[in-house]
Protein backbone atom coordinates (compact mmCIF):
# COMPACT_ATOMS: atom_id res chain seq x y z
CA UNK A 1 42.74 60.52 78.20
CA UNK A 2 41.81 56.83 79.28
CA UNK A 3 42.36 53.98 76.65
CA UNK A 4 39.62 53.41 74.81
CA UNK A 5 39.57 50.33 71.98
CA UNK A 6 38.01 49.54 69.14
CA UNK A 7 37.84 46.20 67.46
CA UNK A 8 37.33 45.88 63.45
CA UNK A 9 35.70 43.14 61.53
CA UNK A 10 38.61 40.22 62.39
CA UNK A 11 37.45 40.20 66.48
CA UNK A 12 34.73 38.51 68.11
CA UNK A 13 32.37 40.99 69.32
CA UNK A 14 32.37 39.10 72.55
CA UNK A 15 35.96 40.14 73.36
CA UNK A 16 34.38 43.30 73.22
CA UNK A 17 31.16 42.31 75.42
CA UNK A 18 33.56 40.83 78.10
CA UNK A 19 35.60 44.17 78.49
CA UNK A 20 32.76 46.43 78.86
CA UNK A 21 31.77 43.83 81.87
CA UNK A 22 35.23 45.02 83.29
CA UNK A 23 34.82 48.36 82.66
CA UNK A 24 36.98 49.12 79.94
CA UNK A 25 35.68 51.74 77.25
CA UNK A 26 35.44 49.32 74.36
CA UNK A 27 33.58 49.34 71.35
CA UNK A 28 33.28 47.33 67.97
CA UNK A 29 33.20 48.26 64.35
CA UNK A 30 29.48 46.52 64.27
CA UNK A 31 28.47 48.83 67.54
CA UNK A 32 30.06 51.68 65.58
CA UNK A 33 27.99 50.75 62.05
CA UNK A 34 31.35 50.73 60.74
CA UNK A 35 30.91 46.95 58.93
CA UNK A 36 32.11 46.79 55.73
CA UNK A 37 34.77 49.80 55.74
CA UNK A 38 38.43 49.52 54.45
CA UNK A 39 41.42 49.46 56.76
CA UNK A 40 42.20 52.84 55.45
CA UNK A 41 38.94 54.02 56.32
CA UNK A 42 38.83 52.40 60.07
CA UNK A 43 42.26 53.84 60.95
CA UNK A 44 40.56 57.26 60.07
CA UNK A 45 37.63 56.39 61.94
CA UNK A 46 39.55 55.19 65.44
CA UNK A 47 42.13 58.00 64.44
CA UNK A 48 38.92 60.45 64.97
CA UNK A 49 37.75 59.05 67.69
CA UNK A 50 40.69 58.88 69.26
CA UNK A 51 40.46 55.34 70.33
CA UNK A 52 42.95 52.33 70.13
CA UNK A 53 42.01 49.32 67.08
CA UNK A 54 42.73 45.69 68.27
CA UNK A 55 42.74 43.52 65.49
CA UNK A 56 43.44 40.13 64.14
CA UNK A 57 43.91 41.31 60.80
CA UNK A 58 48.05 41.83 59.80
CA UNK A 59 47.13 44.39 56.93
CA UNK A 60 46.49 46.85 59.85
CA UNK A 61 50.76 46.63 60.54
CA UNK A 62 51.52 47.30 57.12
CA UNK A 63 49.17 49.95 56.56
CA UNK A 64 50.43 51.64 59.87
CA UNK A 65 53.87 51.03 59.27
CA UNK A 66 52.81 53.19 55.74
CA UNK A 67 51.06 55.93 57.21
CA UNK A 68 54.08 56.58 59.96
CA UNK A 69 56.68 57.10 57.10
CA UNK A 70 53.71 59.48 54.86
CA UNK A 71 53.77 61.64 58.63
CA UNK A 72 49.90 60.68 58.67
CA UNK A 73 49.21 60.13 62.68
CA UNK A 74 46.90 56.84 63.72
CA UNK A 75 45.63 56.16 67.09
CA UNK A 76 47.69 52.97 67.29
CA UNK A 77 46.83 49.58 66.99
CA UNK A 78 47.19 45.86 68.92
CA UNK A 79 47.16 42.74 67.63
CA UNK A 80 47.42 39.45 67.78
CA UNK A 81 47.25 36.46 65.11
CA UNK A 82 43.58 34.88 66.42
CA UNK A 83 45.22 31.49 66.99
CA UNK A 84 47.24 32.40 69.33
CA UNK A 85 45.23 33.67 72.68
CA UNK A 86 42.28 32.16 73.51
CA UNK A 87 38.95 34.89 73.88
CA UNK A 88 39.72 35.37 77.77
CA UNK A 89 43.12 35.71 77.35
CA UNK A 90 42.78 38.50 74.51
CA UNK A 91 40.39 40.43 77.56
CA UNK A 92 42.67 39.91 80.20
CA UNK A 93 45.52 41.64 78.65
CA UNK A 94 43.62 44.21 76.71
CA UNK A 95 41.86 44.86 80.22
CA UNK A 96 45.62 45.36 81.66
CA UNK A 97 46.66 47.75 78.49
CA UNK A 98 43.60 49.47 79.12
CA UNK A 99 44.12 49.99 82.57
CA UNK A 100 48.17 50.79 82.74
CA UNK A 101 48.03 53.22 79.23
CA UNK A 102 46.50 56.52 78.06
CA UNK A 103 45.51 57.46 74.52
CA UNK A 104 48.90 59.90 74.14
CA UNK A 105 51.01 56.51 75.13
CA UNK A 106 49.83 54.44 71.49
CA UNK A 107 50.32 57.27 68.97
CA UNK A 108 51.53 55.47 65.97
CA UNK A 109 52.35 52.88 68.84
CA UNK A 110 51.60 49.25 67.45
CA UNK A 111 51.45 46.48 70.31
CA UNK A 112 51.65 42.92 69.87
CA UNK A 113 49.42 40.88 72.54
């Protein structure tokens, strides 16, 4: 299954808006009506719809890091502190994970941009 990615609350929904102009399944937790959920409740939500979260937000890597050692699965998760890429940066090499990476490659996978 193709990578698909989801961004939470943290992103710019234009880093979303330039990889769908590359072709990359993306989505965002506004697209989704998904604004205002917890962390817990968006790792359910991308977990379900089996689709990768990119975030800016470090509580994701703790919370993942938690649900690995309870043996409760997530879809994965990238991120990157938002000061350090600029916006066409962060699409460049999400459009190359995209690309290069299926869904069964970021099982409880996190990636660091």
């Amino acid at each position: 299954m193709p990578l698909k990615i989801y961004t939470n609350e943290s992103v710019p929904v234009s880093i979303v808006a330039g990889l769908k102009r590359r072709g990359i399944d993306a989505s965002s937790a506004r697209d989704s009506g998904n604004l205002g959920l917890s962390d817990q409740e968006q790792l359910t939500y991308a977990y379900g719809k089996h689709v990768v979260i990119f975030s800016h937000d470090d509580d994701f890597l703790r919370l993942a890091h938690q649900w690995v050692q309870q043996n409760r699965p997530h879809s994965g998760i990238i991120y990157v502190h938002q000061e350090k890429l600029s916006l066409g940066e962060c699409i460049r090499r999400l459009e190359e994970i995209a690309l290069l990476y299926e869904h069964k490659d970021f099982l409880n996978h996190i990636e660091f941009l």
